[in-house]
PDB file of N, CA and C in Angstrom:
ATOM      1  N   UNK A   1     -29.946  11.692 -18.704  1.00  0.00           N
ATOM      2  CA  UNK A   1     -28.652  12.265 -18.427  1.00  0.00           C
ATOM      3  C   UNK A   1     -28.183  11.894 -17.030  1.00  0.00           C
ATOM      4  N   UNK A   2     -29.179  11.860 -15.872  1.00  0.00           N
ATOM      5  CA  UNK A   2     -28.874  11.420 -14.941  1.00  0.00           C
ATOM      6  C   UNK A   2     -28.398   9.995 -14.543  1.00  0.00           C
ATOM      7  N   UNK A   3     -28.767   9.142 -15.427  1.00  0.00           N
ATOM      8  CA  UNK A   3     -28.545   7.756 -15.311  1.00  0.00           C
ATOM      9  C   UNK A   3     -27.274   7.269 -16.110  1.00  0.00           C
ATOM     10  N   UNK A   4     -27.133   8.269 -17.308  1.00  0.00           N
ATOM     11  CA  UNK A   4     -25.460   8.663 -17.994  1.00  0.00           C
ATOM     12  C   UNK A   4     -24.256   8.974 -16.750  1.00  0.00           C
ATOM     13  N   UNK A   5     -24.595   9.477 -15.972  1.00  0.00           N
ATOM     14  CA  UNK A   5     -23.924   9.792 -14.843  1.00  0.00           C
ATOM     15  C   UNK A   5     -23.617   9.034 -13.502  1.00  0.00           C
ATOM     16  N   UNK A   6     -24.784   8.657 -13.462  1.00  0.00           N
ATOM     17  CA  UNK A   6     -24.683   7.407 -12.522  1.00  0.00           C
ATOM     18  C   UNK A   6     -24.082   6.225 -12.675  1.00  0.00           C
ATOM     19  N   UNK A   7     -23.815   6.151 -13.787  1.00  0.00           N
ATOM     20  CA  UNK A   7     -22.900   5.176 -14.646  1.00  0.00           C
ATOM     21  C   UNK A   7     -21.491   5.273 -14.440  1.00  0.00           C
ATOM     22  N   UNK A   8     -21.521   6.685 -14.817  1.00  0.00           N
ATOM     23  CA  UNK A   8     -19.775   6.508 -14.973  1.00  0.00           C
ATOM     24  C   UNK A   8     -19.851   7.316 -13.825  1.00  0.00           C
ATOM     25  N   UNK A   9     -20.608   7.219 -12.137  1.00  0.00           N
ATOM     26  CA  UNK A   9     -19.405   7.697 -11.398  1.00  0.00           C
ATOM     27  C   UNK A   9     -19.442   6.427 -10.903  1.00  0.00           C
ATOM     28  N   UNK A  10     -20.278   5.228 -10.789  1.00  0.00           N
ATOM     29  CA  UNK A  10     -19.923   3.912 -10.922  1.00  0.00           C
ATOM     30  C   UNK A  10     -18.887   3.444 -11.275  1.00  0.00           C
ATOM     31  N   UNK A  11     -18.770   3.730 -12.257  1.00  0.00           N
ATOM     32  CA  UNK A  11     -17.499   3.180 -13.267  1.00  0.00           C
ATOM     33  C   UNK A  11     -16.367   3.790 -12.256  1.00  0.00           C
ATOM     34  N   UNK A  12     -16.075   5.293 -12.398  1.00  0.00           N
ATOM     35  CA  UNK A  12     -15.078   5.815 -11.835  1.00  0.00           C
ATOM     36  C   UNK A  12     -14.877   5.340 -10.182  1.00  0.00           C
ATOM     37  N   UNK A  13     -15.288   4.949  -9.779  1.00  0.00           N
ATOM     38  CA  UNK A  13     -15.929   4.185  -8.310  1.00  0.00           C
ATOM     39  C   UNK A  13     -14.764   3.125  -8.318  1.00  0.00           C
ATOM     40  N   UNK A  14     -15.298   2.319  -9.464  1.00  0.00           N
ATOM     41  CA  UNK A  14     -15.226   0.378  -9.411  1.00  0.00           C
ATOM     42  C   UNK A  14     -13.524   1.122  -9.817  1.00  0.00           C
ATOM     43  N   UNK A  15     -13.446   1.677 -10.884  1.00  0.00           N
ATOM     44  CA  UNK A  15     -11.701   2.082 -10.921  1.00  0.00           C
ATOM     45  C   UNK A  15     -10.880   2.340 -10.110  1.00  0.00           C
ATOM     46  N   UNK A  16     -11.403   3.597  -9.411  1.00  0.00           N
ATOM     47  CA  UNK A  16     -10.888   3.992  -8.113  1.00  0.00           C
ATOM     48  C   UNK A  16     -10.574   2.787  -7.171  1.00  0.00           C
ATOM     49  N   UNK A  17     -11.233   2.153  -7.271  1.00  0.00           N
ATOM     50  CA  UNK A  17     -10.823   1.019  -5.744  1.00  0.00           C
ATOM     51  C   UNK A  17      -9.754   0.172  -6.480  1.00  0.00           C
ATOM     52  N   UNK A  18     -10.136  -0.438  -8.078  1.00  0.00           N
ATOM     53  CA  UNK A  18      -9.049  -1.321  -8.441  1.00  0.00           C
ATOM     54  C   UNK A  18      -7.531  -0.796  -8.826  1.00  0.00           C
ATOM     55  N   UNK A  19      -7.867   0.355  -8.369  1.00  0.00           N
ATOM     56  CA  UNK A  19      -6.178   0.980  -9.098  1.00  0.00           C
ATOM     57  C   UNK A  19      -5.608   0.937  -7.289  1.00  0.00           C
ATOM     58  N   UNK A  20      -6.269   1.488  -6.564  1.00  0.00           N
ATOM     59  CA  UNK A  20      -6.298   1.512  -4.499  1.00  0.00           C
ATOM     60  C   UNK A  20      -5.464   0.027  -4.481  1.00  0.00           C
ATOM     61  N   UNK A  21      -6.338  -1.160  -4.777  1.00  0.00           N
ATOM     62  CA  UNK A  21      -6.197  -2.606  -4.920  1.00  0.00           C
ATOM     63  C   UNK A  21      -4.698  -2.756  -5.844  1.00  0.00           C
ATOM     64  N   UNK A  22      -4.414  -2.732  -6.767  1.00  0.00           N
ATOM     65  CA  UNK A  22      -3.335  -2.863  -7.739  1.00  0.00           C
ATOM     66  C   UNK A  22      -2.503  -2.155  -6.788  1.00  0.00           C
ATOM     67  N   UNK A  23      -2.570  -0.992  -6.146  1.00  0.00           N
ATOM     68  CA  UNK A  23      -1.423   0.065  -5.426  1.00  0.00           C
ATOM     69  C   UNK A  23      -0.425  -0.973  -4.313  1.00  0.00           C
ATOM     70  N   UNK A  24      -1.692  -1.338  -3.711  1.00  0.00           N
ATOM     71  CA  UNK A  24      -1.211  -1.750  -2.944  1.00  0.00           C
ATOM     72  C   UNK A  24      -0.744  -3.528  -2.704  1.00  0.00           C
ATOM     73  N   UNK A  25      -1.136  -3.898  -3.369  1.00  0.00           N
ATOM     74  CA  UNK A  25      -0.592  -5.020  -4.212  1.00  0.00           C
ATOM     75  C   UNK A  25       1.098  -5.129  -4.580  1.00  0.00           C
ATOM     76  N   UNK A  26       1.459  -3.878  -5.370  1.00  0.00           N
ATOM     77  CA  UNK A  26       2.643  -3.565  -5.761  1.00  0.00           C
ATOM     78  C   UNK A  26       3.687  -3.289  -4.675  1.00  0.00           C
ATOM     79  N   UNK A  27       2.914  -2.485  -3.505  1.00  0.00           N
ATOM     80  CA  UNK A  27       3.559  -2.055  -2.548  1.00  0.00           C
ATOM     81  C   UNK A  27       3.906  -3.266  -2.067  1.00  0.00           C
ATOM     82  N   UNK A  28       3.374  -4.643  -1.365  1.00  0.00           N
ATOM     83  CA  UNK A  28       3.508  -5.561  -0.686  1.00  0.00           C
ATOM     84  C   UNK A  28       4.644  -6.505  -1.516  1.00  0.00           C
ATOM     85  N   UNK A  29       4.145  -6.101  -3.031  1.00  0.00           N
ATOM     86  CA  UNK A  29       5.131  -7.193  -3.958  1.00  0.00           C
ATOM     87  C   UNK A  29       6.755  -6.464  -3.520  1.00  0.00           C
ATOM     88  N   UNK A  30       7.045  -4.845  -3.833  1.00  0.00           N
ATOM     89  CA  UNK A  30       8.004  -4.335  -3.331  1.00  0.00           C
ATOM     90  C   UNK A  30       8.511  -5.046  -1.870  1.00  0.00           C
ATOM     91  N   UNK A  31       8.163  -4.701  -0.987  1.00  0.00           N
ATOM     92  CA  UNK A  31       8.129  -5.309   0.395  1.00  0.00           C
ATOM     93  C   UNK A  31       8.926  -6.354   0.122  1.00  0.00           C
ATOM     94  N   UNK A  32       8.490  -7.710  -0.037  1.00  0.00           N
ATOM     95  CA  UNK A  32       8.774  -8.993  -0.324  1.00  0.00           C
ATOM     96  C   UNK A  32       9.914  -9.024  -1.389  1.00  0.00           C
ATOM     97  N   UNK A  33      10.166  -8.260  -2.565  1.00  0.00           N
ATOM     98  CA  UNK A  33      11.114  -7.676  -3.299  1.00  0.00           C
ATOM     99  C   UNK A  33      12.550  -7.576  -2.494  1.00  0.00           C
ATOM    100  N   UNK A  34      12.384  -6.582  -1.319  1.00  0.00           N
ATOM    101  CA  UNK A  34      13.408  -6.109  -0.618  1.00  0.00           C
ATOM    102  C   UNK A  34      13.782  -7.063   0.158  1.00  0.00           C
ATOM    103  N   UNK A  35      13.190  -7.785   1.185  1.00  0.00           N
ATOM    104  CA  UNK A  35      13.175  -8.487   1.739  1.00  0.00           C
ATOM    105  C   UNK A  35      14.180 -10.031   1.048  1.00  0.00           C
ATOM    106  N   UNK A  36      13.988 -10.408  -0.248  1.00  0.00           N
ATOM    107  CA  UNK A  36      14.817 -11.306  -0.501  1.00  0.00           C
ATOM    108  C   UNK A  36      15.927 -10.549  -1.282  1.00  0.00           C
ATOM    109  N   UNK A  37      16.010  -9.400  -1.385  1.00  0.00           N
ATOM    110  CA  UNK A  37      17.439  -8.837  -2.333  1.00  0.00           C
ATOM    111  C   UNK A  37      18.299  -8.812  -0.613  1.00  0.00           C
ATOM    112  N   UNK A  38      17.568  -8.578   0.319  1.00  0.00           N
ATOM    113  CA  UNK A  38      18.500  -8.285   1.776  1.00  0.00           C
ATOM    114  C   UNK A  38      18.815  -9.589   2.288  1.00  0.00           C
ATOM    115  N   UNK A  39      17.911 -10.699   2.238  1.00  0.00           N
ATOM    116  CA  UNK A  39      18.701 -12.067   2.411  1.00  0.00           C
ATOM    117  C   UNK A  39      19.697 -12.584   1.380  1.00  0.00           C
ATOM    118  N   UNK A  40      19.508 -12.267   0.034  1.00  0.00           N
ATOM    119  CA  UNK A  40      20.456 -12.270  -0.641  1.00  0.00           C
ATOM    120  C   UNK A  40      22.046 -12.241  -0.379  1.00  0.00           C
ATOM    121  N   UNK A  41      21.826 -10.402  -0.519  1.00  0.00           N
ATOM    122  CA  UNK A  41      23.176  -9.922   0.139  1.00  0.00           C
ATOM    123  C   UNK A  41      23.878 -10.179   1.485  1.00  0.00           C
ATOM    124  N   UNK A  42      22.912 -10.788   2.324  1.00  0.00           N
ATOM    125  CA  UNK A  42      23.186 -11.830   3.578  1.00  0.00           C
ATOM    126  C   UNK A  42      24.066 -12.442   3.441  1.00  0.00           C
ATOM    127  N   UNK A  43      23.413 -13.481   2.588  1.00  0.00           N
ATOM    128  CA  UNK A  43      24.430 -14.705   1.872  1.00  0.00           C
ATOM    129  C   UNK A  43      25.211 -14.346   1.683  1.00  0.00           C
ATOM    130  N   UNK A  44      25.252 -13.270   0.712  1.00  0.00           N
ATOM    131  CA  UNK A  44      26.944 -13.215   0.006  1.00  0.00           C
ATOM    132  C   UNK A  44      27.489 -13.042   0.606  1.00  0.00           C
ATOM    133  N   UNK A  45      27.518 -12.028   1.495  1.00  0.00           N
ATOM    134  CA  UNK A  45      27.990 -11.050   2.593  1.00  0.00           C
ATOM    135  C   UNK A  45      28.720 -12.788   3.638  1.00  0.00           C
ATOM    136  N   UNK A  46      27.770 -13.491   3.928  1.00  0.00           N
ATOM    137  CA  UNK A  46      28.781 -14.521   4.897  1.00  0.00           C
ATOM    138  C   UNK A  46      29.422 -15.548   3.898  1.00  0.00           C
ATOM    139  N   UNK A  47      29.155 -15.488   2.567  1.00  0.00           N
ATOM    140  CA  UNK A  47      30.029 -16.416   1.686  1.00  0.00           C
ATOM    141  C   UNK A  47      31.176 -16.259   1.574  1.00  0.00           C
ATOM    142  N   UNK A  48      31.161 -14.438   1.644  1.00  0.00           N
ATOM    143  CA  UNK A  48      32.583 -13.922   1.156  1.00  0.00           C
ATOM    144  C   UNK A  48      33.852 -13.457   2.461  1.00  0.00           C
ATOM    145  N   UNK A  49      32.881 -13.641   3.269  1.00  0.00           N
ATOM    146  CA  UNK A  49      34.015 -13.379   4.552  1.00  0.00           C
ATOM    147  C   UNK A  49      34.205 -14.984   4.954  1.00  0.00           C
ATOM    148  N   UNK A  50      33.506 -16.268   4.877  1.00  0.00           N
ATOM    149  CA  UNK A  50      33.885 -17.387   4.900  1.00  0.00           C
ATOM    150  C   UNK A  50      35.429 -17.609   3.946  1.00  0.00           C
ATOM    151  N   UNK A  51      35.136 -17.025   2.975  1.00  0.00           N
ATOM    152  CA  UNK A  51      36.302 -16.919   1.502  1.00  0.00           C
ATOM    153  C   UNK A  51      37.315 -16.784   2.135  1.00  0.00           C
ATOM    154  N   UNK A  52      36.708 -15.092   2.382  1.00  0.00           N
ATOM    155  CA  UNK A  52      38.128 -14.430   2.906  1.00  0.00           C
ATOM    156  C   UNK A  52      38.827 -15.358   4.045  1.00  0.00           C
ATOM    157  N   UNK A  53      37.844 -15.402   4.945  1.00  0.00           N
ATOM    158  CA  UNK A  53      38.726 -15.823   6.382  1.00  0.00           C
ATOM    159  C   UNK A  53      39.674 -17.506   5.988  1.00  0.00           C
ATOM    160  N   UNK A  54      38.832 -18.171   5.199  1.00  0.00           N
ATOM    161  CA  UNK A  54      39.483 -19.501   4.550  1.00  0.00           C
ATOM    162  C   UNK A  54      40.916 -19.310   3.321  1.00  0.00           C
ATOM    163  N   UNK A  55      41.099 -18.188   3.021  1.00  0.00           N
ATOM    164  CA  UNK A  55      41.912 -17.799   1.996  1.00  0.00           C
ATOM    165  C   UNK A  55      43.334 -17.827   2.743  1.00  0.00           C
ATOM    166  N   UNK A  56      43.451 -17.375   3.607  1.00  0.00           N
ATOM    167  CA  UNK A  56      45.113 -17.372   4.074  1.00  0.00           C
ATOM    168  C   UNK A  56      45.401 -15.760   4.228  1.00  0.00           C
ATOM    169  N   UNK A  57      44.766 -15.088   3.634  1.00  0.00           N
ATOM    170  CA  UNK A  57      45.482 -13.917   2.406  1.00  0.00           C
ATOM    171  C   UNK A  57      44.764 -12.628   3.301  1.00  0.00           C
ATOM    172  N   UNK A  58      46.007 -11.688   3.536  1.00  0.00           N
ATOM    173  CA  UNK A  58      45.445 -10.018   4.546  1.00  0.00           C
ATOM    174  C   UNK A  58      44.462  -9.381   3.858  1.00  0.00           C
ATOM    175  N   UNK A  59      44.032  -8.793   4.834  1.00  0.00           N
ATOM    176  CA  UNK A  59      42.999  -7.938   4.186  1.00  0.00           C
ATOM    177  C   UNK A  59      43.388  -7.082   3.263  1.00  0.00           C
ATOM    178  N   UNK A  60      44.685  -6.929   3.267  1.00  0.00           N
ATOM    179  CA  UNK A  60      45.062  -5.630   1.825  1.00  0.00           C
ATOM    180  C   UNK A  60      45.378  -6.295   0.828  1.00  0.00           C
ATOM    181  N   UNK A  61      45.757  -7.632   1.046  1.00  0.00           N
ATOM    182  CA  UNK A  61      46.165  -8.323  -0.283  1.00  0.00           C
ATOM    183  C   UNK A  61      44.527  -8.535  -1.223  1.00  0.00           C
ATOM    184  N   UNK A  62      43.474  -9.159  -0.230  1.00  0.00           N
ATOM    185  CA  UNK A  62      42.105  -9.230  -0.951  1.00  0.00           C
ATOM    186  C   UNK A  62      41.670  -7.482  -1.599  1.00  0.00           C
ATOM    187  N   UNK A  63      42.200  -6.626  -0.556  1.00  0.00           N
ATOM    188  CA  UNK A  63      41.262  -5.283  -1.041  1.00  0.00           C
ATOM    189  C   UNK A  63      42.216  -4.738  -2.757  1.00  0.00           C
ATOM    190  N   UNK A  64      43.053  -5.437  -2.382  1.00  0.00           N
ATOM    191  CA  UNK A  64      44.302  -4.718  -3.712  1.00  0.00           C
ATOM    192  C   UNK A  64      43.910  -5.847  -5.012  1.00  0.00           C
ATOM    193  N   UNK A  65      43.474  -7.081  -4.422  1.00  0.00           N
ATOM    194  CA  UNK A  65      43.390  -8.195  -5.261  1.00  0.00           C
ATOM    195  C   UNK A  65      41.595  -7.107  -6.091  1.00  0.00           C
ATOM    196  N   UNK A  66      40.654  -6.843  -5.238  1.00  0.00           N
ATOM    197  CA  UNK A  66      39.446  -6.587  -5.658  1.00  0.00           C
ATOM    198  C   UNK A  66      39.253  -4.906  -6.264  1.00  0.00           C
ATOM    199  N   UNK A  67      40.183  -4.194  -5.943  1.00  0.00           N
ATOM    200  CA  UNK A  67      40.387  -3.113  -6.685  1.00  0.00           C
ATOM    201  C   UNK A  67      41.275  -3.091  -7.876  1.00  0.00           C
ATOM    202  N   UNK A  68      41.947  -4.131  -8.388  1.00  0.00           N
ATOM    203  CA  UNK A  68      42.693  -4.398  -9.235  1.00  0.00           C
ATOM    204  C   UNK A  68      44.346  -4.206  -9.454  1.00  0.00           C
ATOM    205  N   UNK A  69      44.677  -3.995  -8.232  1.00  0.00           N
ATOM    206  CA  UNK A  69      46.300  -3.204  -7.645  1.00  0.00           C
ATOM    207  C   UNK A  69      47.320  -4.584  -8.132  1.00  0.00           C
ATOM    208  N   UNK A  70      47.785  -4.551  -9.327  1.00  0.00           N
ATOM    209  CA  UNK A  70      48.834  -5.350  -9.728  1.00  0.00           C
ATOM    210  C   UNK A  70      49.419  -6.251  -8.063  1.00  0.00           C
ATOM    211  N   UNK A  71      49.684  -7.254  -8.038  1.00  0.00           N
ATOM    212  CA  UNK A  71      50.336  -7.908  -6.678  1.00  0.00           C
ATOM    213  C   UNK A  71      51.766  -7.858  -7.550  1.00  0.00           C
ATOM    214  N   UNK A  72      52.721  -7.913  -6.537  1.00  0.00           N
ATOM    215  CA  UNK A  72      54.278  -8.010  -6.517  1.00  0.00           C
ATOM    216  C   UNK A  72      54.627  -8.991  -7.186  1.00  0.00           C
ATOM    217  N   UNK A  73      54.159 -10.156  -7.149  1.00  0.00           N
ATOM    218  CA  UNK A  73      54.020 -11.393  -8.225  1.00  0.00           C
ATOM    219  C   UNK A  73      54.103 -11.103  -9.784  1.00  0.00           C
ATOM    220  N   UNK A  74      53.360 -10.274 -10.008  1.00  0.00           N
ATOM    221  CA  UNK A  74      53.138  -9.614 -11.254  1.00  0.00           C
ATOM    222  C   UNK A  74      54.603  -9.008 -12.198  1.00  0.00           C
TER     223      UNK A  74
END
C-alpha cells in the first residue's frame, strides 16, 4: 500500500510541475500574443493617419465619412 502511494504522489508530482510548465508557457505565448496585436495596431494606427493626412479631406468630413453621416454630395 505504501508503494501504491508512492506512486501516485510521484505521479501527482511529475503533473504538478507539467501543468506549472504548460502555465507558464501559455503565459509567455500570451505575452508575445499582445505584443504583436500592439505592433499591429501601430501600423494601422500610422497607415491611417498617413491616409488621412494624404486625403485632402477635414477631420469631420473623415469622422462623418467613418460614422456613416450621409455627405452633402449625397
Amino acid at each position: 500500500m505504501a508503494r501504491k502511494r508512492m506512486a501516485l504522489d510521484e505521479k501527482i508530482d511529475k503533473a504538478q510541475a507539467e501543468a506549472i510548465s504548460a502555465k507558464q508557457k501559455y503565459e509567455k505565448a500570451l505575452e508575445e500574443l499582445d505584443k504583436l496585436l500592439t505592433k499591429r495596431r501601430e501600423l494601422e494606427n500610422q497607415e491611417l493617419l498617413k491616409a488621412f493626412t494624404s486625403s485632402g479631406k477635414s477631420l469631420q468630413e473623415v469622422l462623418d465619412f467613418l460614422n456613416g453621416v450621409p455627405s452633402d454630395d449625397e
